[in-house]
Protein backbone atom coordinates (compact mmCIF):
# COMPACT_ATOMS: atom_id res chain seq x y z
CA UNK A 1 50.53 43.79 -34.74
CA UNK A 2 53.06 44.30 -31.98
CA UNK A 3 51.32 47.62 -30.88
CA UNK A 4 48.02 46.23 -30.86
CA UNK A 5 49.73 44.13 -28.58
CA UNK A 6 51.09 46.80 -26.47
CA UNK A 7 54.73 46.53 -28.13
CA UNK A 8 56.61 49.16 -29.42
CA UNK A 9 59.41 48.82 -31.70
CA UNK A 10 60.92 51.43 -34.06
CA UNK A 11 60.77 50.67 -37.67
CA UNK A 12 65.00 51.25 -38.02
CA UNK A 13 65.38 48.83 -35.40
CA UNK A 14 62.78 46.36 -36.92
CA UNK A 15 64.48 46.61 -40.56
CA UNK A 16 67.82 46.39 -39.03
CA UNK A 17 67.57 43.05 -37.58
CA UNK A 18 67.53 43.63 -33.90
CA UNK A 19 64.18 41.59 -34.16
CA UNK A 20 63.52 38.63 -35.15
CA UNK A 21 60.27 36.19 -34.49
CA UNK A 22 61.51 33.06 -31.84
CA UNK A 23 60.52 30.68 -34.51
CA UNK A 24 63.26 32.02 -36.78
CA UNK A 25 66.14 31.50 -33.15
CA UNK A 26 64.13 27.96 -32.76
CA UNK A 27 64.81 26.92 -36.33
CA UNK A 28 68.68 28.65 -35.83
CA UNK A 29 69.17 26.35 -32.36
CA UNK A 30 67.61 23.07 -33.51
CA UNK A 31 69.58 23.36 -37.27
CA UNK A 32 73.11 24.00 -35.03
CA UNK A 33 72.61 21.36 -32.92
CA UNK A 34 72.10 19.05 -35.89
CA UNK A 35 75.10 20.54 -37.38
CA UNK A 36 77.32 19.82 -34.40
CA UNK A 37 76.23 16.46 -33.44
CA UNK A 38 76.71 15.26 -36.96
CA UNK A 39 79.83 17.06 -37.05
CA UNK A 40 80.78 14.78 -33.94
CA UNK A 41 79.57 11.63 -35.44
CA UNK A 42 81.85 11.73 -38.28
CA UNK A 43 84.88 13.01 -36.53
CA UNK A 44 84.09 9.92 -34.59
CA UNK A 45 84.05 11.31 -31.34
CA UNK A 46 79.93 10.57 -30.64
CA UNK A 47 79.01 7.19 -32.09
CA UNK A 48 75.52 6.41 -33.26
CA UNK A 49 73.24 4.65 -30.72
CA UNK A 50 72.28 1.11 -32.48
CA UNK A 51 69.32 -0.65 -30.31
CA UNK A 52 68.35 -4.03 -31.69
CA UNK A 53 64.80 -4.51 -31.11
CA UNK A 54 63.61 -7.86 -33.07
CA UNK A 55 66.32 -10.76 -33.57
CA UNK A 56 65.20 -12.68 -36.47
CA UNK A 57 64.83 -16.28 -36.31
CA UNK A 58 66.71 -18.34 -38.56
CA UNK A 59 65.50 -22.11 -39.33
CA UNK A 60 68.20 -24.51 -40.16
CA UNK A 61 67.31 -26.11 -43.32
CA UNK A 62 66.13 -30.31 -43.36
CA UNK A 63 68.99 -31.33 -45.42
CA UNK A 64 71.64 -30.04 -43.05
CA UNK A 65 75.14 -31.46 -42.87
CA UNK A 66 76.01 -34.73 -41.02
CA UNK A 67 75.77 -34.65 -36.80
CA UNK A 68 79.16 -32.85 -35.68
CA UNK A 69 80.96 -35.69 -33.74
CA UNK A 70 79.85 -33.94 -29.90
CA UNK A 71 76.49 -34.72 -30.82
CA UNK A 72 77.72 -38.28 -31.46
CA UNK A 73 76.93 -38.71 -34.69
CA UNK A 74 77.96 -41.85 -37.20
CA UNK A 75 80.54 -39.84 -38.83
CA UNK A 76 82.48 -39.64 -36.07
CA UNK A 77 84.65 -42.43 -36.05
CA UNK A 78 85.80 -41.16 -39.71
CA UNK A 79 86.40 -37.64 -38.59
CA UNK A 80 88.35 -38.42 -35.80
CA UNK A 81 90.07 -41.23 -37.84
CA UNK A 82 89.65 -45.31 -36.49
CA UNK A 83 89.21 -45.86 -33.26
């Protein structure tokens, strides 16, 4: 393929290694950087983005407790002792 191409490689070299497809250094670079960022996260020297995207709303339930006494409620006077 590579001299249809107009390439010309010798087969010693080709066995040898001194060739290799770009997919093969691709797959190399992305799998190092994966290995060295992780190796940072746990070393704890990169921490791990954390973007919070929905809150969830929380209803209080009906039954809640009695009115805390800033909201004025009637159990303040017993909370606070007599007034």
């Amino acid at each position: 393929m590579a001299e249809s191409l107009g390439y010309h490689y010798d087969r010693t070299l080709l066995r040898r290694g001194a060739y290799t497809p770009e997919g093969y250094d691709e797959a190399d670079m992305s799998q190092l950087l994966i290995r060295r960022t992780l190796t940072e996260v746990l070393l704890g020297i990169r921490p791990i983005p954390i973007r919070v995207v929905e809150v969830p709303c929380t209803e209080e339930p009906e039954d809640s407790e009695a009115p805390s006494p800033e909201t004025g409620g009637e159990n303040s006077k017993t909370k606070n002792g007599p007034s």
